[in-house]
N, C-alpha and C. Protein backbone atom coordinates (compact mmCIF):
# COMPACT_ATOMS: atom_id res chain seq x y z
N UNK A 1 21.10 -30.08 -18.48
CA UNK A 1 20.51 -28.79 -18.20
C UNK A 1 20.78 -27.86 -19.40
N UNK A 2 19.94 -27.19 -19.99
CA UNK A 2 19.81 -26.30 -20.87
C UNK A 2 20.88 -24.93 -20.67
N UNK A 3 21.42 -24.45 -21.59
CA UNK A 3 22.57 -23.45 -21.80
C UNK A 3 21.48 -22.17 -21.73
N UNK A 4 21.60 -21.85 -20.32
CA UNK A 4 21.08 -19.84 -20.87
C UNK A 4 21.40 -19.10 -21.74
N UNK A 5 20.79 -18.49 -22.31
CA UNK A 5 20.93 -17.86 -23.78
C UNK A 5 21.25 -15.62 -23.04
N UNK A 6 22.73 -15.54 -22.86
CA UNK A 6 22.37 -14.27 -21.76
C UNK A 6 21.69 -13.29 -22.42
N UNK A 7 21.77 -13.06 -23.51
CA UNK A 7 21.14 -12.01 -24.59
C UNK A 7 19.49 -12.13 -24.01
N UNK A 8 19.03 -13.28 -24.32
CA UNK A 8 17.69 -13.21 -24.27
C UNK A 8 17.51 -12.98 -23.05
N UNK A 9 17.75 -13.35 -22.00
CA UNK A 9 18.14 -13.45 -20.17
C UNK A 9 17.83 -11.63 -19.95
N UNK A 10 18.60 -11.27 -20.75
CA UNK A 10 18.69 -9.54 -20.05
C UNK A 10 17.46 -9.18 -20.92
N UNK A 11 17.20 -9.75 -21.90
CA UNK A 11 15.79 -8.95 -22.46
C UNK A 11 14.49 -8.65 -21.65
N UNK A 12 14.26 -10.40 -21.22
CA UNK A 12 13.93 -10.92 -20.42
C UNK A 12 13.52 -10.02 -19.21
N UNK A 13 14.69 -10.05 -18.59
CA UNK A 13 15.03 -9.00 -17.40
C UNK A 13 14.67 -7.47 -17.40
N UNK A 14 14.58 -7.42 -18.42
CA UNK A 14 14.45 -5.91 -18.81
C UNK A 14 12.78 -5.65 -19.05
N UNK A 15 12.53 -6.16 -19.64
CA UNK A 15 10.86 -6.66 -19.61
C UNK A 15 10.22 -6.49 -18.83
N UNK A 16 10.44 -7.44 -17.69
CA UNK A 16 9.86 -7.52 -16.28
C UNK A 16 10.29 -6.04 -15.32
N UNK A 17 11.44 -5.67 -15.75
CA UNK A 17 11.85 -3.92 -15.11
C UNK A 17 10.76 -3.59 -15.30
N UNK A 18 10.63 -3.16 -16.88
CA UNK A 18 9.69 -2.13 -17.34
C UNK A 18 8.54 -2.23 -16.38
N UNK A 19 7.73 -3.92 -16.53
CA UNK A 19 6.55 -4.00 -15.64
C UNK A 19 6.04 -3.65 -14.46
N UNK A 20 7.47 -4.32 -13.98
CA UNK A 20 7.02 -3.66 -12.70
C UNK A 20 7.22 -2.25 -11.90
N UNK A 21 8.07 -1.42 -12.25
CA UNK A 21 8.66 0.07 -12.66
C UNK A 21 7.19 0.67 -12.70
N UNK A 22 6.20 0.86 -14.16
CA UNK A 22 5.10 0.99 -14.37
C UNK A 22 3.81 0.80 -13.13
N UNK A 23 3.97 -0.46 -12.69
CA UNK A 23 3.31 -1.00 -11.22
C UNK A 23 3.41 -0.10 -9.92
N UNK A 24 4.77 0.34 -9.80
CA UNK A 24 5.66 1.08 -8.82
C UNK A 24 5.13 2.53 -8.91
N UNK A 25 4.94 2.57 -9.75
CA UNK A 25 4.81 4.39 -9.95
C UNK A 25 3.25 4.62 -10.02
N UNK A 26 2.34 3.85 -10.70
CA UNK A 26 1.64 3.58 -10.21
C UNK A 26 0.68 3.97 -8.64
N UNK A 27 1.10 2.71 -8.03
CA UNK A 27 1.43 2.54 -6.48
C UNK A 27 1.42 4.19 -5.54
N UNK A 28 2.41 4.02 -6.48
CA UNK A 28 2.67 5.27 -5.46
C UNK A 28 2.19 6.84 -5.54
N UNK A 29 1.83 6.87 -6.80
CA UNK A 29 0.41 7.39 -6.97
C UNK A 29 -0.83 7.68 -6.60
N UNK A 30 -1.03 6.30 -6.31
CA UNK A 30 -2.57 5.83 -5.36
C UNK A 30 -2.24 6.28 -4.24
N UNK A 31 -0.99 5.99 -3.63
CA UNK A 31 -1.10 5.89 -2.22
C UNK A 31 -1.08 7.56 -1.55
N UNK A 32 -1.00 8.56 -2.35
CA UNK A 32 -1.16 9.89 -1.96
C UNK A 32 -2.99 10.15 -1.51
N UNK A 33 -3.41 9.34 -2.52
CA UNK A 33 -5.38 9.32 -2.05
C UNK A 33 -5.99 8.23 -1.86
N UNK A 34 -5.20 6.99 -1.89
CA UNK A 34 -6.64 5.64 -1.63
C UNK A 34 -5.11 4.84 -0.53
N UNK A 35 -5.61 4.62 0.63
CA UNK A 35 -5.00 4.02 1.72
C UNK A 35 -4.69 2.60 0.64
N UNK A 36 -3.35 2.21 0.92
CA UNK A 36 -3.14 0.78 0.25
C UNK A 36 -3.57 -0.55 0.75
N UNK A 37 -4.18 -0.22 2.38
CA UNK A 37 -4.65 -1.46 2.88
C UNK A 37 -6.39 -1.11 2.54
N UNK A 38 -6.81 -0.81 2.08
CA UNK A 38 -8.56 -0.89 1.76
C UNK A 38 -8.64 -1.72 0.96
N UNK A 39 -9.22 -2.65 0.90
CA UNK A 39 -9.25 -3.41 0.02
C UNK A 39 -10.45 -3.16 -1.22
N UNK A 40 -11.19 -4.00 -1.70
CA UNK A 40 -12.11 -3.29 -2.87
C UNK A 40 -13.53 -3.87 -2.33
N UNK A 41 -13.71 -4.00 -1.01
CA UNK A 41 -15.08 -4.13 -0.26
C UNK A 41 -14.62 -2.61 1.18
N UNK A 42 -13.82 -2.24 0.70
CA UNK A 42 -13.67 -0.70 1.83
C UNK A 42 -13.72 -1.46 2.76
N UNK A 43 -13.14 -2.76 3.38
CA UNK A 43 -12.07 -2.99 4.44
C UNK A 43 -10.78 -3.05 4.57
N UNK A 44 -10.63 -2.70 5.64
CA UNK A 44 -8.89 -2.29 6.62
C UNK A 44 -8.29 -3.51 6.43
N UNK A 45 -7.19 -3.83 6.15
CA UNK A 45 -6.35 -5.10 6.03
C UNK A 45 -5.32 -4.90 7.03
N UNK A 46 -5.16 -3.68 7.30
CA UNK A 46 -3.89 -3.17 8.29
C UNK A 46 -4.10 -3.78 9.58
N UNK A 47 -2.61 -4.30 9.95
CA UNK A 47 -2.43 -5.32 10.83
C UNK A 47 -2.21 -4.35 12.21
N UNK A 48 -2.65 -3.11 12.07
CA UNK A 48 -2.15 -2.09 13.06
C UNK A 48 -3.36 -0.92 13.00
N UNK A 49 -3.24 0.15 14.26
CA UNK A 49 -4.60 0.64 14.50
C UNK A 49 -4.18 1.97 13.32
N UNK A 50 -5.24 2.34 12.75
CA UNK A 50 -5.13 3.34 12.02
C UNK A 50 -6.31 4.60 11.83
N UNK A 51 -6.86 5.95 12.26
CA UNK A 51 -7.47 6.88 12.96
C UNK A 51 -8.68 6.35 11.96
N UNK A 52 -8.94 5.71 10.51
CA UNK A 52 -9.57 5.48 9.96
C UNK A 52 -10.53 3.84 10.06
N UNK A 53 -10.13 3.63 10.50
CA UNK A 53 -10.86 2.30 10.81
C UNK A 53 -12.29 2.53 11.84
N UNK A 54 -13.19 1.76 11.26
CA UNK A 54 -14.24 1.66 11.76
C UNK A 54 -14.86 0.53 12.51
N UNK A 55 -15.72 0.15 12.83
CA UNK A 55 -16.21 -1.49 13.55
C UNK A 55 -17.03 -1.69 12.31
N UNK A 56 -17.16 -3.29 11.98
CA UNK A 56 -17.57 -4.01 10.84
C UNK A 56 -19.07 -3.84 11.19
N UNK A 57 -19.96 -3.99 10.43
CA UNK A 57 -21.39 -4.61 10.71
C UNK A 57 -21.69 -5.69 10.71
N UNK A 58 -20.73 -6.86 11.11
CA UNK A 58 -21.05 -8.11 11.54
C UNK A 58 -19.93 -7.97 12.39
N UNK A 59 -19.80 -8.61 13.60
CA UNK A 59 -18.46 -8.84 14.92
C UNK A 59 -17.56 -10.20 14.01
N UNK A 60 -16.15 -10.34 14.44
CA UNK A 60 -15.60 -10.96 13.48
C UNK A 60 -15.34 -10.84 12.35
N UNK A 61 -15.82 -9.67 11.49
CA UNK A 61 -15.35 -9.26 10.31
C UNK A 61 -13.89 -8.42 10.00
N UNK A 62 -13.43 -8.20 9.31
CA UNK A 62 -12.73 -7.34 9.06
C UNK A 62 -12.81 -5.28 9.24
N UNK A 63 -12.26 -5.12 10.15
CA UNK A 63 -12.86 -3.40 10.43
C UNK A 63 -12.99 -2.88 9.02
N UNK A 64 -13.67 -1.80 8.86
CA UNK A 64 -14.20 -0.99 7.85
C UNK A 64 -13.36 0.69 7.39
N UNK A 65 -13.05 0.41 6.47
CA UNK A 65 -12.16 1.92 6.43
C UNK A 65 -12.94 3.12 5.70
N UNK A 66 -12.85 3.88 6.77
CA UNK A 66 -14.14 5.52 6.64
C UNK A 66 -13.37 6.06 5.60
N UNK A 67 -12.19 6.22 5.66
CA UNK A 67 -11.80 7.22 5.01
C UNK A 67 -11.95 7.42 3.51
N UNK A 68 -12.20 8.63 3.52
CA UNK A 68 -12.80 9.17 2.01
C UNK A 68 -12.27 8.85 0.55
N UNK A 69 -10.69 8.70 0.95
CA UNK A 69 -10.29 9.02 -0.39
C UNK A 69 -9.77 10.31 -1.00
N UNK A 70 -9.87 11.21 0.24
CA UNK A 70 -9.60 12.93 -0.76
C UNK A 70 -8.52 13.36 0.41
N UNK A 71 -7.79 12.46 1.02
CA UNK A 71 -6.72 12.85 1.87
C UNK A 71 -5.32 12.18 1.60
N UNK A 72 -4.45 12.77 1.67
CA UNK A 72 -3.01 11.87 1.89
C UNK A 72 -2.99 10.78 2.87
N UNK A 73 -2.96 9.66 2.91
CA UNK A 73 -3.45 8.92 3.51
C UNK A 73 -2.02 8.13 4.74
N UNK A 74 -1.11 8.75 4.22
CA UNK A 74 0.24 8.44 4.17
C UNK A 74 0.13 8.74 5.65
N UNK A 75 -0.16 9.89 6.57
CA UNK A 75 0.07 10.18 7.53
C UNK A 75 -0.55 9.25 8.69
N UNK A 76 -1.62 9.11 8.04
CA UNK A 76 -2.90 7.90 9.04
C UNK A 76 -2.53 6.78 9.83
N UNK A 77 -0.70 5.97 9.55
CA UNK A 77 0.18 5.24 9.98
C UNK A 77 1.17 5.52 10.37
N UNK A 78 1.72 7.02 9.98
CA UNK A 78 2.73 7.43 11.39
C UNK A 78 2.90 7.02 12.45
N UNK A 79 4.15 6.43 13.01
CA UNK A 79 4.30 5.96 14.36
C UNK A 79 5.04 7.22 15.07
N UNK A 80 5.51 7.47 14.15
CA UNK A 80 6.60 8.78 14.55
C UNK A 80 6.38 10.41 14.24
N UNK A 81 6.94 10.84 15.17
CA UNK A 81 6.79 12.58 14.06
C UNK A 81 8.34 12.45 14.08
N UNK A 82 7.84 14.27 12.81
CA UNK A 82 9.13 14.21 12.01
C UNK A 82 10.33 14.35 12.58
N UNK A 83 10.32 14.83 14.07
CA UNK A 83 11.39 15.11 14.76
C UNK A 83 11.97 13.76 15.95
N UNK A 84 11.05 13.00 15.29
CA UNK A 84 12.11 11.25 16.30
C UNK A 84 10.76 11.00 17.83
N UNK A 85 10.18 11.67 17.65
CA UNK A 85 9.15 11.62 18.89
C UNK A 85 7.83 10.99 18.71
N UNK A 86 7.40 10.77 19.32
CA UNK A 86 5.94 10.01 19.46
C UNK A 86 4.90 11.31 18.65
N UNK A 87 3.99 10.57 17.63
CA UNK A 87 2.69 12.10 17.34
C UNK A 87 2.21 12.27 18.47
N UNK A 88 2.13 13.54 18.92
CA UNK A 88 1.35 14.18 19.94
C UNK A 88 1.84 14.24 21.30
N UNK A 89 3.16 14.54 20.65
CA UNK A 89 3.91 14.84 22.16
C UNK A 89 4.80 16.01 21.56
């Protein structure tokens, strides 16, 4: 078995930080205006009900996500409010 070289190992390592760091911030970026489950045909991937979902135009498809794009989208999957309670109670 080959001797790890640690020098190069942490370069290495450090590399892939940067990448994915960049990816991350990113991310989270988007996710203030484009829902992260839409995919790039504007269907819902979300395994859960969300106020934006629509019915497909074929039955058996994947639901359809309305939402615009010009909202925080973050809230649309709340299970909770901010105070430990169910939304809308």
């Amino acid at each position: 078995m080959q001797k790890i070289d640690k020098a190069e190992y942490e370069k290495r390592l450090k590399r892939i930080s940067e990448l994915f760091s960049s990816m991350v911030v990113h991310a989270d970026e988007l996710s203030t205006y484009r829902c992260p489950y839409k995919n790039r045909f504007d269907q819902c991937t979300a395994k859960f009900g969300c106020r934006n979902q629509r019915r497909p135009p074929v039955k058996g498809d994947l639901l359809l996500c309305g939402g615009d794009d010009k909202l925080d989208y973050r809230s649309a999957w709340e299970t909770q409010a901010e105070d430990g309670g169910t939304p809308g109670q």
